[in-house]
Protein backbone atom coordinates (compact mmCIF):
# COMPACT_ATOMS: atom_id res chain seq x y z
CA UNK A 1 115.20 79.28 115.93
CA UNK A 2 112.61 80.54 118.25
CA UNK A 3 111.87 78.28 121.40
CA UNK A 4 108.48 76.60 121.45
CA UNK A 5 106.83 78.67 123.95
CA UNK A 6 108.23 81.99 121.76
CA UNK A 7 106.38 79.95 118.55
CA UNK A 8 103.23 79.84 120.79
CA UNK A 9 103.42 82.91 121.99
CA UNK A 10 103.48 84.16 118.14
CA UNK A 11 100.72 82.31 117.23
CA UNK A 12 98.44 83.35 119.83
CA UNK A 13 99.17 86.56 119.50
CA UNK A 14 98.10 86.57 115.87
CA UNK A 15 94.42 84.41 116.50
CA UNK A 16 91.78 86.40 114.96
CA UNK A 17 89.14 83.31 115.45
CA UNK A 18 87.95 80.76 112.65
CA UNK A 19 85.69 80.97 110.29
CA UNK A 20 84.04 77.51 108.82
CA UNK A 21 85.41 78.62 104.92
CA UNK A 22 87.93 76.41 103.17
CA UNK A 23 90.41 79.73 102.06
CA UNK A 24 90.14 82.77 104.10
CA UNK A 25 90.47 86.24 102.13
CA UNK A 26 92.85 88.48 104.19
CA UNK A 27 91.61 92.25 104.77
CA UNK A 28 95.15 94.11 103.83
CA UNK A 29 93.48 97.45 104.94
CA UNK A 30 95.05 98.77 108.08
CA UNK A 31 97.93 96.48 107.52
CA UNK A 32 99.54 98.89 104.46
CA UNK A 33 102.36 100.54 105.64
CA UNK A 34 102.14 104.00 103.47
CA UNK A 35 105.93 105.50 102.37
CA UNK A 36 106.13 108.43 103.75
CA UNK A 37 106.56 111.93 102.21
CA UNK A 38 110.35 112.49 102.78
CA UNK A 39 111.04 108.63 101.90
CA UNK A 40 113.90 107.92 99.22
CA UNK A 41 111.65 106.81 96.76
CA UNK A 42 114.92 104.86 94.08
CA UNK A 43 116.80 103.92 97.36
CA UNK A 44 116.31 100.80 96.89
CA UNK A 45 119.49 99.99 95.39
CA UNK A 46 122.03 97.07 96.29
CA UNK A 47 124.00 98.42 99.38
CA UNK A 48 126.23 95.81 99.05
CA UNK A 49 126.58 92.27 96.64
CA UNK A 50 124.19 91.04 94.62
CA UNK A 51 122.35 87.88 96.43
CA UNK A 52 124.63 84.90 97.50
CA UNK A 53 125.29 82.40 99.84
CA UNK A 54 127.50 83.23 102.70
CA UNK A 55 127.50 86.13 104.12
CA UNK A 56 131.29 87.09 106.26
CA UNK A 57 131.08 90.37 105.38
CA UNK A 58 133.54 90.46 102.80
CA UNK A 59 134.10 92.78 100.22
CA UNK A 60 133.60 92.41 96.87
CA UNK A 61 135.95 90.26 94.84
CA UNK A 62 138.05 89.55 97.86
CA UNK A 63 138.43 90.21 101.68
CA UNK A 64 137.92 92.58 104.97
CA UNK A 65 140.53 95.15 104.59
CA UNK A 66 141.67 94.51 108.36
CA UNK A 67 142.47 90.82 107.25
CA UNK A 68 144.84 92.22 103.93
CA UNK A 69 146.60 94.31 106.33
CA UNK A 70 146.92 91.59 108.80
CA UNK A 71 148.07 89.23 105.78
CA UNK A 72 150.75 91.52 103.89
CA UNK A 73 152.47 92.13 107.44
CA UNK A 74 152.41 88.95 108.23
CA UNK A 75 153.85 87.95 104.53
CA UNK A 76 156.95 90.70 105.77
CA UNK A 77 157.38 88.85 109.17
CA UNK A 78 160.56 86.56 108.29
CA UNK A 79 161.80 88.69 106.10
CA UNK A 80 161.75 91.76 108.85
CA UNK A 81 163.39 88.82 111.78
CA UNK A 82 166.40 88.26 109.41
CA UNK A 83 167.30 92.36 108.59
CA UNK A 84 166.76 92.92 112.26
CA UNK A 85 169.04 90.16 113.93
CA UNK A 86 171.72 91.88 110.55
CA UNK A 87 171.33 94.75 112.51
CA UNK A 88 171.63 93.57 115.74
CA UNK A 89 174.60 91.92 115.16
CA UNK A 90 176.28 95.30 114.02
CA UNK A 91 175.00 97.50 116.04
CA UNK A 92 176.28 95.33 119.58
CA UNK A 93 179.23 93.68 120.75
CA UNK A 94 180.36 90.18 119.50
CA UNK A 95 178.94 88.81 123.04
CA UNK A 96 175.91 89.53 122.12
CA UNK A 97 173.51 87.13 119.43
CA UNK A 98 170.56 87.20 117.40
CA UNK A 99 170.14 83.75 116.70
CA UNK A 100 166.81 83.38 117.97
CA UNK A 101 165.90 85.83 115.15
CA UNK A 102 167.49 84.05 112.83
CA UNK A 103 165.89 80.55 114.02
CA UNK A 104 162.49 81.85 114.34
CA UNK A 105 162.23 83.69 110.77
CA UNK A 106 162.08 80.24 109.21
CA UNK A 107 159.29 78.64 111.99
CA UNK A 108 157.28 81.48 111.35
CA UNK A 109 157.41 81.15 107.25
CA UNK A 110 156.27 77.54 107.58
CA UNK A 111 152.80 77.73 108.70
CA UNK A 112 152.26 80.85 106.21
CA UNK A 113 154.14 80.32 103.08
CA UNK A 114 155.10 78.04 100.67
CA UNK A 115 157.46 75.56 100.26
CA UNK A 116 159.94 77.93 98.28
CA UNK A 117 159.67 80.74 100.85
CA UNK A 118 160.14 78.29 103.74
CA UNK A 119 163.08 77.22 102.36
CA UNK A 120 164.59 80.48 100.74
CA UNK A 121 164.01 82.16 104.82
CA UNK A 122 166.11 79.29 106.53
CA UNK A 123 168.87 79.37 103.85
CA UNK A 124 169.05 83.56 104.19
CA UNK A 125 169.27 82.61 108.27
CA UNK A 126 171.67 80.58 108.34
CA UNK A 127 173.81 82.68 105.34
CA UNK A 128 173.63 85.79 107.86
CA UNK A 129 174.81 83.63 111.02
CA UNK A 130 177.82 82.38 108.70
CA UNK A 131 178.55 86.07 107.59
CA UNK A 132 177.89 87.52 111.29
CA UNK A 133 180.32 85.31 112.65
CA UNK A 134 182.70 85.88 109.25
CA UNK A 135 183.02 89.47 109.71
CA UNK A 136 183.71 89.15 113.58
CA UNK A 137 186.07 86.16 112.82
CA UNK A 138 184.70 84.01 115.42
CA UNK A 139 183.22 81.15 112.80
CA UNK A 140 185.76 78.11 113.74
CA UNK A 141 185.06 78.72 117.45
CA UNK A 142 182.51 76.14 118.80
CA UNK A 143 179.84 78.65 119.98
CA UNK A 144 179.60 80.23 116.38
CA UNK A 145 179.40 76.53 115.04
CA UNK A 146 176.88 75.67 117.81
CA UNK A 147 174.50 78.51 116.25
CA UNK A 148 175.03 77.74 112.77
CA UNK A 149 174.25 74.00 113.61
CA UNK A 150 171.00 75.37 115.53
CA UNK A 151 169.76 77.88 112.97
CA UNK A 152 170.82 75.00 110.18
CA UNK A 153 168.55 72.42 112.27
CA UNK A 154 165.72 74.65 113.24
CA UNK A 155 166.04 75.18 109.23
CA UNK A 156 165.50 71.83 108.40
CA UNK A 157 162.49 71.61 110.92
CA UNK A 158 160.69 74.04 109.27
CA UNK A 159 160.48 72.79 106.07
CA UNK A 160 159.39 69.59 107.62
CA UNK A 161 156.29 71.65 109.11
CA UNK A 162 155.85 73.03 106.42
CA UNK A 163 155.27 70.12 104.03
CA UNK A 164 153.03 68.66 107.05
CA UNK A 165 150.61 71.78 107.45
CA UNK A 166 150.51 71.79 103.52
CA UNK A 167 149.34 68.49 102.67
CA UNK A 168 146.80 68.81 105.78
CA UNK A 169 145.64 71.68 104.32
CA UNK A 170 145.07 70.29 101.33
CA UNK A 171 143.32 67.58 102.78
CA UNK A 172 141.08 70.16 104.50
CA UNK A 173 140.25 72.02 101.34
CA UNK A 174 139.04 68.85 99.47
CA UNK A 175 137.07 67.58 102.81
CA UNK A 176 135.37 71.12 102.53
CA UNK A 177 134.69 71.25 99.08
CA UNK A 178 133.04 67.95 99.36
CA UNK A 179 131.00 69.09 102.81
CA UNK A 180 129.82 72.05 100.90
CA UNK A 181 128.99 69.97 98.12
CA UNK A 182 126.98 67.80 99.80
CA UNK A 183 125.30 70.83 102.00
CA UNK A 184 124.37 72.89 98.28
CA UNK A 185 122.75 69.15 97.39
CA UNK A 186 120.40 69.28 100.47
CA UNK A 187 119.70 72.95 99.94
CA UNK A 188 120.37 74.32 96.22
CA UNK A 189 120.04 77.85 94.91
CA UNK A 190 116.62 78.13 93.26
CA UNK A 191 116.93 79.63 89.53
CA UNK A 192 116.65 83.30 88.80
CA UNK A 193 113.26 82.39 87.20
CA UNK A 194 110.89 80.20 87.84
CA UNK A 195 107.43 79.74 86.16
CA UNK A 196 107.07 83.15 85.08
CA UNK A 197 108.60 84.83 88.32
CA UNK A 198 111.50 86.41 89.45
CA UNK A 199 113.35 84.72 92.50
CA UNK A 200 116.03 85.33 94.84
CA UNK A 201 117.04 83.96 97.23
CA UNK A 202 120.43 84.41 100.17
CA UNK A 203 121.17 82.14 102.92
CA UNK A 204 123.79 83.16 105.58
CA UNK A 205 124.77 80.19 108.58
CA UNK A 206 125.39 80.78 112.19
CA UNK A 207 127.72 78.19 112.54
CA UNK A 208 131.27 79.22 111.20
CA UNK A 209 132.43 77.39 108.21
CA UNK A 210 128.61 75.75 107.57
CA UNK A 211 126.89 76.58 104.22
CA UNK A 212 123.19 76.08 105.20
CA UNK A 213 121.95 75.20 108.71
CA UNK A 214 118.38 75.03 110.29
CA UNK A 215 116.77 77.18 107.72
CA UNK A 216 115.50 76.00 104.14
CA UNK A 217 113.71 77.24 101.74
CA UNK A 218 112.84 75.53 98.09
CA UNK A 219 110.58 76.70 94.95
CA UNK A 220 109.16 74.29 92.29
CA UNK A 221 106.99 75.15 89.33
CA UNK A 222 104.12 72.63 89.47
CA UNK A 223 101.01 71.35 87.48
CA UNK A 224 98.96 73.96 90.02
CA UNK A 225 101.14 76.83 89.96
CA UNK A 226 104.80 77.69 91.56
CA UNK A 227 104.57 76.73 95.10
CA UNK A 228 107.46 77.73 97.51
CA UNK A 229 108.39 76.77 101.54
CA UNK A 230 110.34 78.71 103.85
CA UNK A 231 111.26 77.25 107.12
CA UNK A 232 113.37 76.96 109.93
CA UNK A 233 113.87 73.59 111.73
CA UNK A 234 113.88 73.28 115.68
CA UNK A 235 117.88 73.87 116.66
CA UNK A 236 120.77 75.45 114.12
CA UNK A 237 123.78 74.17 112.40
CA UNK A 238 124.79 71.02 111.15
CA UNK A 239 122.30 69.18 113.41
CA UNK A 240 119.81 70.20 111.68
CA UNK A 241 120.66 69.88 108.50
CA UNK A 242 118.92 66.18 108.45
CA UNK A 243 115.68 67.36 109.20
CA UNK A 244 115.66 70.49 106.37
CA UNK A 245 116.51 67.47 104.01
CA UNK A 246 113.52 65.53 105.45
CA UNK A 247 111.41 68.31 105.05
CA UNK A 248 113.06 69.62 101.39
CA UNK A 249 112.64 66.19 99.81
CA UNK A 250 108.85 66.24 101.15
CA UNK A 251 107.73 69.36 99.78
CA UNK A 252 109.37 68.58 96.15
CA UNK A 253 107.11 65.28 95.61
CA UNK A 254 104.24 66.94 97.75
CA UNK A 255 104.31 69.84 95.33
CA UNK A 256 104.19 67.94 92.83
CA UNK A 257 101.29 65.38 93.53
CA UNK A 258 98.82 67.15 96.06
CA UNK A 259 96.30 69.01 94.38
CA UNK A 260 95.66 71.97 97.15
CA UNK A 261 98.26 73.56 99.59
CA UNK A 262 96.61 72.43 102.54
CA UNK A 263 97.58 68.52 100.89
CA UNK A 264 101.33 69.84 100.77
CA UNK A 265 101.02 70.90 104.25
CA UNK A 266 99.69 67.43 105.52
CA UNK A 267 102.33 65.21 103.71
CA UNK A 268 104.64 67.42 105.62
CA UNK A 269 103.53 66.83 108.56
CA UNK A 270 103.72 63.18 108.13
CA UNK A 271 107.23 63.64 107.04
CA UNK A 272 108.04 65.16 110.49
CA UNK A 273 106.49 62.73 112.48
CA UNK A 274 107.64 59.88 110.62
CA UNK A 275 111.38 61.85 111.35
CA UNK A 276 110.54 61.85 114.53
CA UNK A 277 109.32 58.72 115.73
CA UNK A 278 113.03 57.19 114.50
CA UNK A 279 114.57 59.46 116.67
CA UNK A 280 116.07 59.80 120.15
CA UNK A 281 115.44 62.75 122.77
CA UNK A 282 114.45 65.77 122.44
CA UNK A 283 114.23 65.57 118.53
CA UNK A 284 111.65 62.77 118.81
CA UNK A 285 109.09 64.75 121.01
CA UNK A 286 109.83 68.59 120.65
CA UNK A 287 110.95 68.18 117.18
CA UNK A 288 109.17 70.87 115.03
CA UNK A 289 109.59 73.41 111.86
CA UNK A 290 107.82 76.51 111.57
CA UNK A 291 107.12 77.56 107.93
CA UNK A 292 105.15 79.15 105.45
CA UNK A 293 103.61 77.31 102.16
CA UNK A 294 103.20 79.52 99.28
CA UNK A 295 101.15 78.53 96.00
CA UNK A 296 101.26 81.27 92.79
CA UNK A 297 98.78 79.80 90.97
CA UNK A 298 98.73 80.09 86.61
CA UNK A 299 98.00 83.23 85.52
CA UNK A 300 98.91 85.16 88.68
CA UNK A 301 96.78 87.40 90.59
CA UNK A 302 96.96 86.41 93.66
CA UNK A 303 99.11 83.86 96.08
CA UNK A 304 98.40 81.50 98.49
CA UNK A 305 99.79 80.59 101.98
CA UNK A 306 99.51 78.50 104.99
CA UNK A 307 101.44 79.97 108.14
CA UNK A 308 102.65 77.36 110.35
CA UNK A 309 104.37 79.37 113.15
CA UNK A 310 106.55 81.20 110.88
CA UNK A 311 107.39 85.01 110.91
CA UNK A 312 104.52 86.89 108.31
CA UNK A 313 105.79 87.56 104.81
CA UNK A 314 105.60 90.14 103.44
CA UNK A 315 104.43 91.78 99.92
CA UNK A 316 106.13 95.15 99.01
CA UNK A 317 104.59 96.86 96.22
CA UNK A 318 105.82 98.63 93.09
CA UNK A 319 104.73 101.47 94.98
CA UNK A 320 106.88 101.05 98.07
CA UNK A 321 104.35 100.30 100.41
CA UNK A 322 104.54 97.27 102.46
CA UNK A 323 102.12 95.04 103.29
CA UNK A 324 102.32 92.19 106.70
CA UNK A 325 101.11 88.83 105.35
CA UNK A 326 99.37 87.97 108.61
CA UNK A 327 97.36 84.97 108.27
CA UNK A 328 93.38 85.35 109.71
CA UNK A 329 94.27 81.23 111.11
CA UNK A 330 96.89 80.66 113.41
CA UNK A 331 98.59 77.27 113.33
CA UNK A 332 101.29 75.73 115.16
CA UNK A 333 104.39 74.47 113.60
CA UNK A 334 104.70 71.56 111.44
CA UNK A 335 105.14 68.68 113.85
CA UNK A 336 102.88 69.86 116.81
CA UNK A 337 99.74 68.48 115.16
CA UNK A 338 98.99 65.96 118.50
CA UNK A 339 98.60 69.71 120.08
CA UNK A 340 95.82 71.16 117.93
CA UNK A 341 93.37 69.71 116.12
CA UNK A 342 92.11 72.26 113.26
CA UNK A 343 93.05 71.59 109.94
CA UNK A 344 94.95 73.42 107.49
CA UNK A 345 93.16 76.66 105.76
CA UNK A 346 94.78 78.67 103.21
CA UNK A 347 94.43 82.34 102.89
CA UNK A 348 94.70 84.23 99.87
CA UNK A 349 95.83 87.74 98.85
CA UNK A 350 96.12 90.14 95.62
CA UNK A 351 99.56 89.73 94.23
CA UNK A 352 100.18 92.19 91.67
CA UNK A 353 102.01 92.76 88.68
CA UNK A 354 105.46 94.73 89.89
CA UNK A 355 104.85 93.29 93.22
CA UNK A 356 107.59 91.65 95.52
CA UNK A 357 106.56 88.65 98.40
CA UNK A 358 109.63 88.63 100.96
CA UNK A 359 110.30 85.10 102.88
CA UNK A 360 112.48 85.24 106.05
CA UNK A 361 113.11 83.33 108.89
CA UNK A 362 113.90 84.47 112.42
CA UNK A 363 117.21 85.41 112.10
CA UNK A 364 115.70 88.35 110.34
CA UNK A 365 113.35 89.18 112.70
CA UNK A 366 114.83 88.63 115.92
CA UNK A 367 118.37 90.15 115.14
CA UNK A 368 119.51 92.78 118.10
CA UNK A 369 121.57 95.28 117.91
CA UNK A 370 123.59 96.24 121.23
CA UNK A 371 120.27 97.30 123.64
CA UNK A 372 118.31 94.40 122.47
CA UNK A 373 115.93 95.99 120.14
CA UNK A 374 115.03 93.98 117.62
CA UNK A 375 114.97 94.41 113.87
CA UNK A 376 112.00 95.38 112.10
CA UNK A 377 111.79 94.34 108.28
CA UNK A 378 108.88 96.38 108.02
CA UNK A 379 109.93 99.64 109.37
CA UNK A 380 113.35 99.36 106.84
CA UNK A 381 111.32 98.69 103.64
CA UNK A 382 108.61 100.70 104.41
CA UNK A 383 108.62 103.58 101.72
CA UNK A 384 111.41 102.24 99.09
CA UNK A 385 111.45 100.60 95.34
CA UNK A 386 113.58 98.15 94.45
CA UNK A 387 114.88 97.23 90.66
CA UNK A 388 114.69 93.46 91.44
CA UNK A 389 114.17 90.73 94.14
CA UNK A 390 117.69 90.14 94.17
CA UNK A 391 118.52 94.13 95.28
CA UNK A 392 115.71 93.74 97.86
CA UNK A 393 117.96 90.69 100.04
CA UNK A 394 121.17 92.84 99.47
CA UNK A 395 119.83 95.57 101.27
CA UNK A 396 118.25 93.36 103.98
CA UNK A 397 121.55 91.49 104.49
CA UNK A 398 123.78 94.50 104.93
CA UNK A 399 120.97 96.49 106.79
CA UNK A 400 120.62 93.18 109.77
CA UNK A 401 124.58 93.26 109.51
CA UNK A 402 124.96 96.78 110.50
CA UNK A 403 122.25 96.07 112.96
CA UNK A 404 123.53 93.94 115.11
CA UNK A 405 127.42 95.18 114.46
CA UNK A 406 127.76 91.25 112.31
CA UNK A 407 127.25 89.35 115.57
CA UNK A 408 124.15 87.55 114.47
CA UNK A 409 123.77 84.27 116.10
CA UNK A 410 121.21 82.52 114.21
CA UNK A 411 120.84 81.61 110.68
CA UNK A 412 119.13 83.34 108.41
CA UNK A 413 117.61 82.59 105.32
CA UNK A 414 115.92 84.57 102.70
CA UNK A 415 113.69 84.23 99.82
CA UNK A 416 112.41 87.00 97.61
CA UNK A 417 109.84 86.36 94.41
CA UNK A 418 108.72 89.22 92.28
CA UNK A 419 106.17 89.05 89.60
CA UNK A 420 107.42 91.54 86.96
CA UNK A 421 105.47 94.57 85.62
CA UNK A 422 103.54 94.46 82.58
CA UNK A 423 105.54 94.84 79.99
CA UNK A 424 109.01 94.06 82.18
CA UNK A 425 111.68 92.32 79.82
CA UNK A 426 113.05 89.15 81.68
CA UNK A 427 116.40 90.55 83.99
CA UNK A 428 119.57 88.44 83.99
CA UNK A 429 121.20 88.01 87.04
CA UNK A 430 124.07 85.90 88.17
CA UNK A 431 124.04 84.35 91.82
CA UNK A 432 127.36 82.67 92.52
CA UNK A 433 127.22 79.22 94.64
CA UNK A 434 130.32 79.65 96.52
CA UNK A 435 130.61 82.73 98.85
């Protein structure tokens, strides 16, 4: 999330001046970005996933190959303790022990492994201190019954930490499962189609083991059309996840019941300040969401938005060329109406058949890679077709991942609608709800 004066900053820098109309036409000459000759014109396919939540960098169907590596050693570990204090005992004089081989495989399978394997490594420990101290005949002597007593004990200690670290893991797993619940309720995946349109849609948290954070987005088919809001609430993680519920359950019964877009935008904006006025510190004065409203009226044709501070959308076309949705109004966020005083004006554009409008927030954006240069949306698309919305946020996701070498620090949340070609039969896709 950008800081205010960064959201000022951007709006400023887009003012073009107001003009006394209720809906401002944008000019989207000079703003096409033409593909250029050499451009792979079908690379548009999926580099990685299709479109889901979550976004570790996992491969498909299962995990980074660094972490199997990592987990089939570790699975050797005990195993690998117990051979090598056999073969220390051979290989050196009676004086010498491997006990603390033997007493460690077990405390090492009990964080890792289950019950069975925790138990199987202490019993094989304490069977090859018995049959060390067998073959040197030294078992009735009290140091040889001193280690088997220790390896027996540490034995019986692991099993103990093991059923411990399993039941709290368990307890973990359900705790999660109801947290991510409870986050997918707040924030749910929008369906593959809605009101005629294609839609896709990713989210990827900053904050490690979150499922949404600051960033929302929602689409609802309406009596006036399918109207969409992308957004990104002031702060990240799970602090914020109040407000984006605030501002989710707004939108869905402002949608419904306000006639124009610039209504949806003013029941918002009430919403926030009502938010606000309950709270404490910073939230209840520099509380604010930037976002874009989006209205896809029956029939099609064109679409239209309200900016509120937000990054510009943008609308590929069939063609590959890219088009920045920058609005001829700038507004401040939703929430810093006591700071300006103009109302609400839409601004329309063509949206044709085939064509794509992209939704992103800031993570996007203002991703870095290593020398601070920042990513540019426009500059990747720019020149390339896509089969679907969905292949269009694969691409973006693994591109900003590569990008910044995965050490993005903001959330990021996408939202891709398409409005299929003449003649297009409807495409199935499947978006799983559990990364």
């Amino acid at each position: 999330m950008s800081a205010p004066w960064q959201v000022v900053a951007r709006v400023a820098r887009s003012a073009v001046g107001r003009s006394p109309g209720g809906v401002t036409r944008v000019s989207l000459e000079g703003a096409v970005h033409r593909p250029q000759p050499w451009a792979d014109r079908a690379g548009g396919q999926a580099l990685g996933q299709r479109a889901r939540w979550g976004g570790d960098g996992r491969a498909e169907g299962g995990e980074p190959p660094r972490a199997g590596l990592a987990r089939r050693f570790l699975r050797m570990v005990p195993a690998l303790m117990i051979v090598g204090g056999v073969l220390y005992d051979q290989l050196t004089p009676p004086r010498f022990t491997a006990v603390p081989l033997f007493a460690a495989a077990p405390l090492v399978a009990a964080p890792f492994f289950a019950f069975r394997t925790t138990v199987l490594s202490g019993v094989f420990a304490v069977l090859a201190v018995l049959l060390s101290h067998l073959g040197n005949r030294t078992l009735m002597e009290g140091p040889a019954l001193t280690e088997v007593l220790t390896v027996g004990t540490v034995s019986v200690l692991a099993v103990f930490i093991n059923r411990v670290v399993r039941r709290s893991g368990e307890r973990l797993a359900s705790a999660r499962e109801i947290a991510e619940t409870a986050q997918r309720a707040v924030l749910p995946v929008p369906a593959e189609r809605i009101g005629g349109l294609q839609v896709a849609a990713r989210y990827e948290a900053a904050q490690k083991d979150a499922f949404i954070g600051g960033d929302l987005f929602a689409v609802q088919e309406t009596p006036y059309g399918v109207r969409l809001v992308v957004g990104d609430v002031r702060g990240k993680g799970m602090g914020a996840v109040e407000a984006v519920a605030v501002v989710i359950g707004a939108f869905r019964e402002a949608a419904e019941q306000e006639s124009s877009l610039e209504g949806v935008a003013a029941r918002l904006e009430r919403a926030l300040a009502r938010e606000g006025a309950r709270r404490d510190g910073l939230d209840a004065t520099e509380g604010f969401t930037t976002a874009v409203l989006a209205e896809v009226p029956r029939g099609g044709g064109v679409v239209r938005m309200i900016n509120r501070g937000h990054p510009e959308p943008l609308l590929l076309y069939a063609d590959g060329r890219v088009v920045l949705q920058t609005p001829a109004e700038p507004a401040l966020p939703l929430g810093m109406a006591d700071l300006a005083g103009w109302p609400d004006r839409s601004y329309e554009a063509v949206y044709p058949p085939g064509a794509t409008l992209l939704f992103y927030t800031d993570g996007l954006s203002e991703a870095r890679d290593g020398n601070g240069v920042f990513y540019d949306p426009v500059a990747r698309l720019d020149g390339r077709i896509f089969p679907d919305p969905g292949a269009v946020l694969d691409a973006l996701a693994d591109d900003v991942r590569r990008h910044t070498a995965g050490g993005s620090t903001d959330d990021l949340a996408l939202l891709a609608v398409a409005r299929p070609a003449v003649g297009q039969p409807p495409r199935r896709r499947t978006m799983p709800v559990v990364p």
